[in-house]
C-alpha atoms as a PDB file:
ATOM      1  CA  UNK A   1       0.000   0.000   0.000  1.00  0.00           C
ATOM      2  CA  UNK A   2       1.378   3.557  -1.189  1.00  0.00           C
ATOM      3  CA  UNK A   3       1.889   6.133   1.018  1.00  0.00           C
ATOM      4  CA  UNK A   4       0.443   9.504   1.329  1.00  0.00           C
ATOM      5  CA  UNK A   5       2.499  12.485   2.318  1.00  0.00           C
ATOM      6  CA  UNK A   6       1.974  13.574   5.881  1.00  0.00           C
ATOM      7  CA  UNK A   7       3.621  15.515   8.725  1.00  0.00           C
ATOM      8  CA  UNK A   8       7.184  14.662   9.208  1.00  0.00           C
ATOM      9  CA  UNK A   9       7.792  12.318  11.373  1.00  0.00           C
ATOM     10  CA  UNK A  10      10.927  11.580  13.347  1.00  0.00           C
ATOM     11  CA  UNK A  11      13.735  10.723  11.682  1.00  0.00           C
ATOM     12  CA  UNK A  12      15.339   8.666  14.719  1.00  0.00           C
ATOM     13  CA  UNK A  13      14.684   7.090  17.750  1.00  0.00           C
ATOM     14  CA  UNK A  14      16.123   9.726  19.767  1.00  0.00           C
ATOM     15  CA  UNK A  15      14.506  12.440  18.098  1.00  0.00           C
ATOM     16  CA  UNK A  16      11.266  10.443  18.767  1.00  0.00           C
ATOM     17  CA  UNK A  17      12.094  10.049  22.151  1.00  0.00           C
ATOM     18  CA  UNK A  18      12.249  13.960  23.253  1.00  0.00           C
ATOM     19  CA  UNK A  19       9.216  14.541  21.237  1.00  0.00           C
ATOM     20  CA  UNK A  20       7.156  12.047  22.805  1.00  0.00           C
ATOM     21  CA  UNK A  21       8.314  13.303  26.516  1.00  0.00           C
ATOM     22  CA  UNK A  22       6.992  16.210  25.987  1.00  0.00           C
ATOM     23  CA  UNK A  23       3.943  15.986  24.178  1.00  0.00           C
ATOM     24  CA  UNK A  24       3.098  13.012  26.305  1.00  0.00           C
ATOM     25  CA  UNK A  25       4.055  15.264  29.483  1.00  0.00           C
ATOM     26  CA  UNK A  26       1.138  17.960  28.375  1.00  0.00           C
ATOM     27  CA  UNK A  27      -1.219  15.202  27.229  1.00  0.00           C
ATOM     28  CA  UNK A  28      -4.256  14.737  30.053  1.00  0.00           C
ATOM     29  CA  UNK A  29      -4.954  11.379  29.910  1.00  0.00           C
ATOM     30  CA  UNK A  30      -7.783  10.012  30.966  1.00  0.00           C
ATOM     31  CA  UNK A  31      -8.231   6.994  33.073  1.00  0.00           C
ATOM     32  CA  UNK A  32     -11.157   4.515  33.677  1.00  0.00           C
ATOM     33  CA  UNK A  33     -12.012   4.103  37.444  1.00  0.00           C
ATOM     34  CA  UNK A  34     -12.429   0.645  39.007  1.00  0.00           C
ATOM     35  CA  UNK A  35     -15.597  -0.897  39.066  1.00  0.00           C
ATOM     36  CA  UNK A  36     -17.102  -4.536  39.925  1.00  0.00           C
ATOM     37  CA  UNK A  37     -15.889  -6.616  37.330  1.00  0.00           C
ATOM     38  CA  UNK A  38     -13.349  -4.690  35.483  1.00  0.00           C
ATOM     39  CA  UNK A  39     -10.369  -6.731  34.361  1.00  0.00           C
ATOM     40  CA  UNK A  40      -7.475  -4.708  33.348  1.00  0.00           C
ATOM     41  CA  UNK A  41      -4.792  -4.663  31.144  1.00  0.00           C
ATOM     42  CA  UNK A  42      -1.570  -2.354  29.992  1.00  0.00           C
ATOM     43  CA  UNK A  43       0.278  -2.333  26.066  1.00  0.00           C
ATOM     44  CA  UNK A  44       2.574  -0.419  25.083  1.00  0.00           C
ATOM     45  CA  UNK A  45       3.689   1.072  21.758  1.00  0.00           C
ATOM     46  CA  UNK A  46       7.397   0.301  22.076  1.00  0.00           C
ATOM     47  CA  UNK A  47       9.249   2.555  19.556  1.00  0.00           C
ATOM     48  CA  UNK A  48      12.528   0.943  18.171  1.00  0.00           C
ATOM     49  CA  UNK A  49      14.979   1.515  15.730  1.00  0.00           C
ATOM     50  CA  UNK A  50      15.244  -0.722  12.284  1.00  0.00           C
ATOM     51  CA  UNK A  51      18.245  -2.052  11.110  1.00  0.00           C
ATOM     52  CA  UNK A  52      18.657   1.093   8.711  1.00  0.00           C
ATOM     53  CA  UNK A  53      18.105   3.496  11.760  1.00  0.00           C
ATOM     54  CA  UNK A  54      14.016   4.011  10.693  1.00  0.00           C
ATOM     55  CA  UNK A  55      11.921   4.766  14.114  1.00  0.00           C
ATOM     56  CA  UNK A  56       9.593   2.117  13.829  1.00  0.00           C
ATOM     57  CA  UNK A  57       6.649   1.260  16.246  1.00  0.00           C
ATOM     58  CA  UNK A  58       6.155  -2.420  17.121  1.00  0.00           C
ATOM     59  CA  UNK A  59       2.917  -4.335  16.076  1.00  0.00           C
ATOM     60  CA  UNK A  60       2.127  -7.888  16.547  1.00  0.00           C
ATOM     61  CA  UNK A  61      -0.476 -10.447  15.244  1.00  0.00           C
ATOM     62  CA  UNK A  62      -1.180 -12.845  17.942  1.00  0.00           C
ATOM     63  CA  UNK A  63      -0.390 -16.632  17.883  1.00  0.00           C
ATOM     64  CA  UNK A  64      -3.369 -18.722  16.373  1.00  0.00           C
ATOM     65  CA  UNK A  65      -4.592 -19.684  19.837  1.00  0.00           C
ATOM     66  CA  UNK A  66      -6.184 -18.623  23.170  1.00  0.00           C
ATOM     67  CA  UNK A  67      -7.768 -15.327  23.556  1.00  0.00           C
ATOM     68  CA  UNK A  68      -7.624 -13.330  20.714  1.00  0.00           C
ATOM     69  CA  UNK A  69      -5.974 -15.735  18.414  1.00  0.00           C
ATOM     70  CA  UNK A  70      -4.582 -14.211  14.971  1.00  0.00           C
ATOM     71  CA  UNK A  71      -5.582 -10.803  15.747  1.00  0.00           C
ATOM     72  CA  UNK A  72      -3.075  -7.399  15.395  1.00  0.00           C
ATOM     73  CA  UNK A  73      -2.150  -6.335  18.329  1.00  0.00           C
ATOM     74  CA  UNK A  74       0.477  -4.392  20.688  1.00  0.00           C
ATOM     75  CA  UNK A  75       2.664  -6.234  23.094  1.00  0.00           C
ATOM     76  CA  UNK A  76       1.168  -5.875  26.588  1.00  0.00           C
ATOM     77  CA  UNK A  77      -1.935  -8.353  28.418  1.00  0.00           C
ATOM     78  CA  UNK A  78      -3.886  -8.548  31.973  1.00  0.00           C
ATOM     79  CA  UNK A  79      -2.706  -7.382  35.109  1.00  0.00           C
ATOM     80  CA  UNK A  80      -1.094  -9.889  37.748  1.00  0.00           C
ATOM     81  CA  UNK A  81      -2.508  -9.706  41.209  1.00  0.00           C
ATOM     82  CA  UNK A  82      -0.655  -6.626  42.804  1.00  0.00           C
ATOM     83  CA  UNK A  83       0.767  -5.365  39.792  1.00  0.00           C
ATOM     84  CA  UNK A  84       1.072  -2.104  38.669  1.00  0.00           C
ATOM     85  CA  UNK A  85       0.142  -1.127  35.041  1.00  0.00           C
ATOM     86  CA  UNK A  86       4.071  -0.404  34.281  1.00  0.00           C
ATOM     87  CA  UNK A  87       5.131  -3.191  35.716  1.00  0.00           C
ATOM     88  CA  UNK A  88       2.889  -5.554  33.966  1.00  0.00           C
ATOM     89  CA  UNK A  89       3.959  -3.861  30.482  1.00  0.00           C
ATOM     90  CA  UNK A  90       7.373  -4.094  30.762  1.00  0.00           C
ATOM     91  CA  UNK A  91       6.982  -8.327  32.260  1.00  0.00           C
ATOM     92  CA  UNK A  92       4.780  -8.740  28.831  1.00  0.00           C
ATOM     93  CA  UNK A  93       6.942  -6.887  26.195  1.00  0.00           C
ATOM     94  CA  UNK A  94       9.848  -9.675  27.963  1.00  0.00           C
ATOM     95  CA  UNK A  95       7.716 -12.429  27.864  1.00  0.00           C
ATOM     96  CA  UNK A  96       6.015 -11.871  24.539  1.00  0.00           C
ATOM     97  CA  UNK A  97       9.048 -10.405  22.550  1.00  0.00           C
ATOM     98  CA  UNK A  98      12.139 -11.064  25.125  1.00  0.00           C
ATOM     99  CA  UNK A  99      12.516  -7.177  24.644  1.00  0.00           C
ATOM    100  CA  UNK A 100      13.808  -5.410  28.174  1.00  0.00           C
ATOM    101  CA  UNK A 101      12.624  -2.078  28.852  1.00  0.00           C
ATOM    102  CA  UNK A 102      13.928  -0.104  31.636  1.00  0.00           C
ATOM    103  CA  UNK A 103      11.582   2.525  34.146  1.00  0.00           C
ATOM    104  CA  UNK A 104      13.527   5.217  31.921  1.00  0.00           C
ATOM    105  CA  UNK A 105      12.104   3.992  28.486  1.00  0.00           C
ATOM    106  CA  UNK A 106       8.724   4.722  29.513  1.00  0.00           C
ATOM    107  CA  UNK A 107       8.383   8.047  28.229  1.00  0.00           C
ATOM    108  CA  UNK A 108       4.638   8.734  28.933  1.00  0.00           C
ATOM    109  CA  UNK A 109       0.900   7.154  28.671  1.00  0.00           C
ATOM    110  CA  UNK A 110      -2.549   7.687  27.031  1.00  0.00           C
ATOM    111  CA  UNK A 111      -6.081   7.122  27.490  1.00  0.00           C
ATOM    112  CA  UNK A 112      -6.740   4.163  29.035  1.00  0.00           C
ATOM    113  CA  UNK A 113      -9.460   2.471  26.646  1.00  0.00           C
ATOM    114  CA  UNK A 114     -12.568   1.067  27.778  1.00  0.00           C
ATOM    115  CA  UNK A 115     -12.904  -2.459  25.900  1.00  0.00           C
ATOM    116  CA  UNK A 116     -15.723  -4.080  25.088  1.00  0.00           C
ATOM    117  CA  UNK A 117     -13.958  -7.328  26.138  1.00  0.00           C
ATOM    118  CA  UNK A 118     -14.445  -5.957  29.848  1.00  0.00           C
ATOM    119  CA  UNK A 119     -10.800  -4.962  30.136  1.00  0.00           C
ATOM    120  CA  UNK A 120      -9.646  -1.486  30.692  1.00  0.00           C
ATOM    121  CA  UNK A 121      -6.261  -0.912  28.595  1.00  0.00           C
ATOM    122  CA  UNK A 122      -4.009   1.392  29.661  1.00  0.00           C
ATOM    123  CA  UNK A 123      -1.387   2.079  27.282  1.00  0.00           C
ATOM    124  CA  UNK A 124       1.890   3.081  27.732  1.00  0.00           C
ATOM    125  CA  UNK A 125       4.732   4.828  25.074  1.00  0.00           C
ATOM    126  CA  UNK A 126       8.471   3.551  25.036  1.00  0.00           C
ATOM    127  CA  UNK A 127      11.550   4.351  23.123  1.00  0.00           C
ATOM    128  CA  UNK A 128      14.319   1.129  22.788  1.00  0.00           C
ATOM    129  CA  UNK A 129      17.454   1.918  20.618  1.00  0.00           C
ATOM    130  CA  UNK A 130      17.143  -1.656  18.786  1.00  0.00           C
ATOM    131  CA  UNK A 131      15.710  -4.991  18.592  1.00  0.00           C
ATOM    132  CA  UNK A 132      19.352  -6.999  19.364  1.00  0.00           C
ATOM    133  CA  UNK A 133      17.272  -8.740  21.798  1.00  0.00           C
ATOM    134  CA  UNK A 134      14.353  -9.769  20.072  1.00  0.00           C
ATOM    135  CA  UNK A 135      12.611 -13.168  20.593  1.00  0.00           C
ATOM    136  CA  UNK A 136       9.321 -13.771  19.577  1.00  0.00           C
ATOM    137  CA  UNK A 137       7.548 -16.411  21.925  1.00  0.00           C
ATOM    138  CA  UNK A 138       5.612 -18.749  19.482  1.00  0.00           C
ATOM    139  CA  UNK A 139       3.167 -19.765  22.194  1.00  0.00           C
ATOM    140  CA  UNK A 140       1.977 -15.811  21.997  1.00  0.00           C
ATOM    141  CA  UNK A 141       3.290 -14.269  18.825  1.00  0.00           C
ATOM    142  CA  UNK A 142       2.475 -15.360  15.232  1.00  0.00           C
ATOM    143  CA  UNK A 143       4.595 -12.727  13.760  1.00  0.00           C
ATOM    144  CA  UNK A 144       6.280  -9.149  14.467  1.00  0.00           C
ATOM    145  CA  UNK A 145       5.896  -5.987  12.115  1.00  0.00           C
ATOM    146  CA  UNK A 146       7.999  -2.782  12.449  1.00  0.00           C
ATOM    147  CA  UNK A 147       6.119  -0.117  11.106  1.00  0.00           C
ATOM    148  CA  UNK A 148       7.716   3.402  10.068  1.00  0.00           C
ATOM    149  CA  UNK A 149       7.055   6.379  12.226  1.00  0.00           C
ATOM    150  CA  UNK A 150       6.438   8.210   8.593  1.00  0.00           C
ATOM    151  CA  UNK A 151       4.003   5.343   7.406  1.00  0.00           C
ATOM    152  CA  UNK A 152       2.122   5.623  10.432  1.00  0.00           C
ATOM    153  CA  UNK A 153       1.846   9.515   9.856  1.00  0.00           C
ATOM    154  CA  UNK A 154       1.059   9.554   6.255  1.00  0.00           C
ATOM    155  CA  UNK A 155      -2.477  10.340   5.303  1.00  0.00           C
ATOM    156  CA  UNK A 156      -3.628   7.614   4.040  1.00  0.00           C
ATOM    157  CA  UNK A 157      -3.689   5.058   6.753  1.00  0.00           C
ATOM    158  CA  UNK A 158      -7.103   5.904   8.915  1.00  0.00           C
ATOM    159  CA  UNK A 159      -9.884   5.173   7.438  1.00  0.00           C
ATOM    160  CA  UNK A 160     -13.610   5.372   8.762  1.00  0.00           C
ATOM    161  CA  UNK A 161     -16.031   3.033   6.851  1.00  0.00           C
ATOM    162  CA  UNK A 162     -19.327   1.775   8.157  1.00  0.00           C
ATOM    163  CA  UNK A 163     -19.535  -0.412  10.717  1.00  0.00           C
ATOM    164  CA  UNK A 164     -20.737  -3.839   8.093  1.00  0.00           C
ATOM    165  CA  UNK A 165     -17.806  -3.228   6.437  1.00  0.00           C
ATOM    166  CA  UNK A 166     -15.259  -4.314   8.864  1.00  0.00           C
ATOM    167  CA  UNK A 167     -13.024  -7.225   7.245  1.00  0.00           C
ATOM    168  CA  UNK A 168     -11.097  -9.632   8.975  1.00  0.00           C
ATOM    169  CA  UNK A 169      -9.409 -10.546   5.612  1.00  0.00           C
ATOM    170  CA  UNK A 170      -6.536  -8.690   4.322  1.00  0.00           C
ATOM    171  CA  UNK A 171      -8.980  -8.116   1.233  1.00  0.00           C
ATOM    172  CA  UNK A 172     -11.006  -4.058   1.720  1.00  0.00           C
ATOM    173  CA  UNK A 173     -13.556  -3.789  -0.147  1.00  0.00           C
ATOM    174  CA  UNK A 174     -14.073  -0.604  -1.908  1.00  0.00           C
ATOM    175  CA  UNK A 175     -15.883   1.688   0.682  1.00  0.00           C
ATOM    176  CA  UNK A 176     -16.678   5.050   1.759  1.00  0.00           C
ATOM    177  CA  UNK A 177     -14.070   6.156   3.518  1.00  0.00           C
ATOM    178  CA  UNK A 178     -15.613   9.465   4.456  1.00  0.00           C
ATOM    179  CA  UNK A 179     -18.534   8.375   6.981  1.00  0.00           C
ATOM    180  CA  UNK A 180     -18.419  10.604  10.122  1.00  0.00           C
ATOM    181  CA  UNK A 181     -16.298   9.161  13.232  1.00  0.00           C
ATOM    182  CA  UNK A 182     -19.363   9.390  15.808  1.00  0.00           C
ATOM    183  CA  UNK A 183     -21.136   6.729  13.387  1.00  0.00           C
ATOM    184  CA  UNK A 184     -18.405   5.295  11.549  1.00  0.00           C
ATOM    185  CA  UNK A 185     -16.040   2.561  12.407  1.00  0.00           C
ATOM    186  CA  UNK A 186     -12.164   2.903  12.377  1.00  0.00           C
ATOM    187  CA  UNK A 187      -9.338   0.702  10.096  1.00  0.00           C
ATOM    188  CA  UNK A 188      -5.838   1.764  10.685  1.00  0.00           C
ATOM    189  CA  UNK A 189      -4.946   0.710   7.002  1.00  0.00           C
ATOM    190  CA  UNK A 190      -0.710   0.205   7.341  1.00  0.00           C
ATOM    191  CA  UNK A 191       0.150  -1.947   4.774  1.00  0.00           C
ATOM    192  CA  UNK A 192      -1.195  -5.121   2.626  1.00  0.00           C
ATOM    193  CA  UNK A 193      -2.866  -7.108   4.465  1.00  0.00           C
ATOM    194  CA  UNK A 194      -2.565  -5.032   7.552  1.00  0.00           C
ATOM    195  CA  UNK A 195      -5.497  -3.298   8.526  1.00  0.00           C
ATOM    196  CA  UNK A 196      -6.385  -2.715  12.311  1.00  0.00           C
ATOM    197  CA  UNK A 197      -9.882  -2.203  14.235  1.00  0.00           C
ATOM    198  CA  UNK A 198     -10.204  -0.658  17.467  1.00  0.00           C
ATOM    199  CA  UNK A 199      -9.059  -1.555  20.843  1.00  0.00           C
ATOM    200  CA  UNK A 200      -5.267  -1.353  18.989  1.00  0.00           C
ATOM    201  CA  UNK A 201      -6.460   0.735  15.617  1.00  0.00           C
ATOM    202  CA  UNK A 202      -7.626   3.389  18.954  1.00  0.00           C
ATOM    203  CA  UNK A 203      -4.413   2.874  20.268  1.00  0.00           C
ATOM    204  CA  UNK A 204      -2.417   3.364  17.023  1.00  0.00           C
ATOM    205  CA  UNK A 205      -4.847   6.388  16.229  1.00  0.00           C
ATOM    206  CA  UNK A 206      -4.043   8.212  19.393  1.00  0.00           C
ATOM    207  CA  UNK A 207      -0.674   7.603  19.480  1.00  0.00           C
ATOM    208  CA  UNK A 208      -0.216   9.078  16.106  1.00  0.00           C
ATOM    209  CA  UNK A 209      -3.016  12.140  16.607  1.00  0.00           C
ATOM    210  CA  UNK A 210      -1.015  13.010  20.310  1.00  0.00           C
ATOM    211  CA  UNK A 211       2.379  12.014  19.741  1.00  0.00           C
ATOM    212  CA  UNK A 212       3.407  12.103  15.965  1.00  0.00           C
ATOM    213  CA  UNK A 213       0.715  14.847  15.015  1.00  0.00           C
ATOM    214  CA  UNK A 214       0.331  16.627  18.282  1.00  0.00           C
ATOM    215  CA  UNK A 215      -3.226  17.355  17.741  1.00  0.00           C
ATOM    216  CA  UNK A 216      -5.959  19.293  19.785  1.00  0.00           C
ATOM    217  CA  UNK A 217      -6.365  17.214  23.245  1.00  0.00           C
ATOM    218  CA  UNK A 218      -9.972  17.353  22.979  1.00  0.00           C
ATOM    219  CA  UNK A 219      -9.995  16.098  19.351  1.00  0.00           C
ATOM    220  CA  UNK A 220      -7.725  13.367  20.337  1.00  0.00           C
ATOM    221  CA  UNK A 221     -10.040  11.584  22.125  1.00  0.00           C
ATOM    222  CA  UNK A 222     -10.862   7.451  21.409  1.00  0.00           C
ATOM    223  CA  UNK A 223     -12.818   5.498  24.279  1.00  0.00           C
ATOM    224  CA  UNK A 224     -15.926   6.013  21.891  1.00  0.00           C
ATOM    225  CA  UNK A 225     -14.482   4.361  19.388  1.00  0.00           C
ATOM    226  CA  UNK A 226     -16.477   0.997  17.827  1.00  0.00           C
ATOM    227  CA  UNK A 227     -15.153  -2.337  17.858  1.00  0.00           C
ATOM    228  CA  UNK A 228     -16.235  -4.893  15.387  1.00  0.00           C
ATOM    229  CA  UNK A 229     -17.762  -7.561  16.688  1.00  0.00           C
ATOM    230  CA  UNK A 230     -14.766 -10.485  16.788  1.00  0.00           C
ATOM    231  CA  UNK A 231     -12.658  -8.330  19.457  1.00  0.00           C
ATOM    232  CA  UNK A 232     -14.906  -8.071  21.970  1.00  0.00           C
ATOM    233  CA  UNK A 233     -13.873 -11.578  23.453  1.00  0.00           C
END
């Protein structure tokens, strides 16, 4: 899939890194308070650098099994009894990718986002300076894609069709791509084949409205967002 021209994005990971301190630092996220019954959970959009030196952000489809099987997603998953949200990030980005993240790579966090699954997902940003250490477990990770910083902020990658229209398939069929956000629902269209639906299309969306764009808090907003109907397991 051809890009778009957008905003510049960062050209490296440490360029990416002051950015997203302080952008994240004037971002007022919003959290979802505890109730009876809410499970909850913490990803994080881990930004590393490719071979070439390209800030890329990490996106996984999960392994063909358990919850969630085959679907895109970011590394993270449910809190452990007496865990905090950081610490249960940086024990899942370990245990899903063998990726170690220190307290000082968390640069900052966003909304947490209300799932219809019953979890509440906080997500967190990080900056690593490389994948030497990457090791995919096969029990939980089908496959890893590093996607550019600049793909991610072209124009052409959110889309807003009508709710029917959400494909699991790599296939899109031609739709509008106009329908209104308060009615419409969102793909995060990054490459062939790659096309992602809200909880982690919200997550990508905000992360590049906030972070990469630095867009109007208010307008930046994403707990409304619609899942399709297969995620909400």
């Amino acid at each position: 899939m051809s890009s778009t021209n957008g905003p510049l994005a960062p050209a490296t990971v440490d360029e990416f890194r002051g950015l997203a301190r302080t952008r994240l630092r004037e971002f007022p996220h919003t959290e979802v308070p505890d109730t009876p019954g809410l499970r909850r959970a913490a990803v994080l959009l881990c930004v590393v650098a490719e071979d070439d030196g390209t800030p890329s952000v990490v996106v996984i489809r999960r392994a063909y099994r358990g919850r969630n099987a085959g679907q895109w997603g970011l590394p993270g998953g449910r809190l452990d009894e007496g865990e905090t949200a950081e610490q249960a990030v940086v024990r899942e980005l370990h245990e899903e990718l063998g990726l170690t993240a220190a307290p000082a790579d968390l640069l900052g966090r966003l909304d947490d986002f209300p799932a219809a699954s019953g979890f509440a997902i906080t997500p967190f940003v990080a900056a690593l300076p490389d994948t030497a250490e990457l090791k995919p477990s096969p029990d939980e990770v089908h496959s890893v894609h590093l996607v550019p910083l600049a793909r991610l902020a072209a124009d052409d990658v959110p889309h807003w069709v009508a709710p029917h229209e959400a494909v699991k398939q790599p296939e899109l069929r031609n739709s509008a791509a106009s329908v209104p956000e308060s009615v419409g629902l969102l793909q995060m269209r990054l490459g062939e084949g790659m096309t992602i639906h809200a909880p982690t299309g919200a997550l990508l969306w905000q992360f590049r409205a906030v972070v990469l764009l630095g867009l109007d808090h208010a307008a930046a907003r994403v707990a409304h967002f619609t899942q399709p109907d297969w995620t909400q397991h």
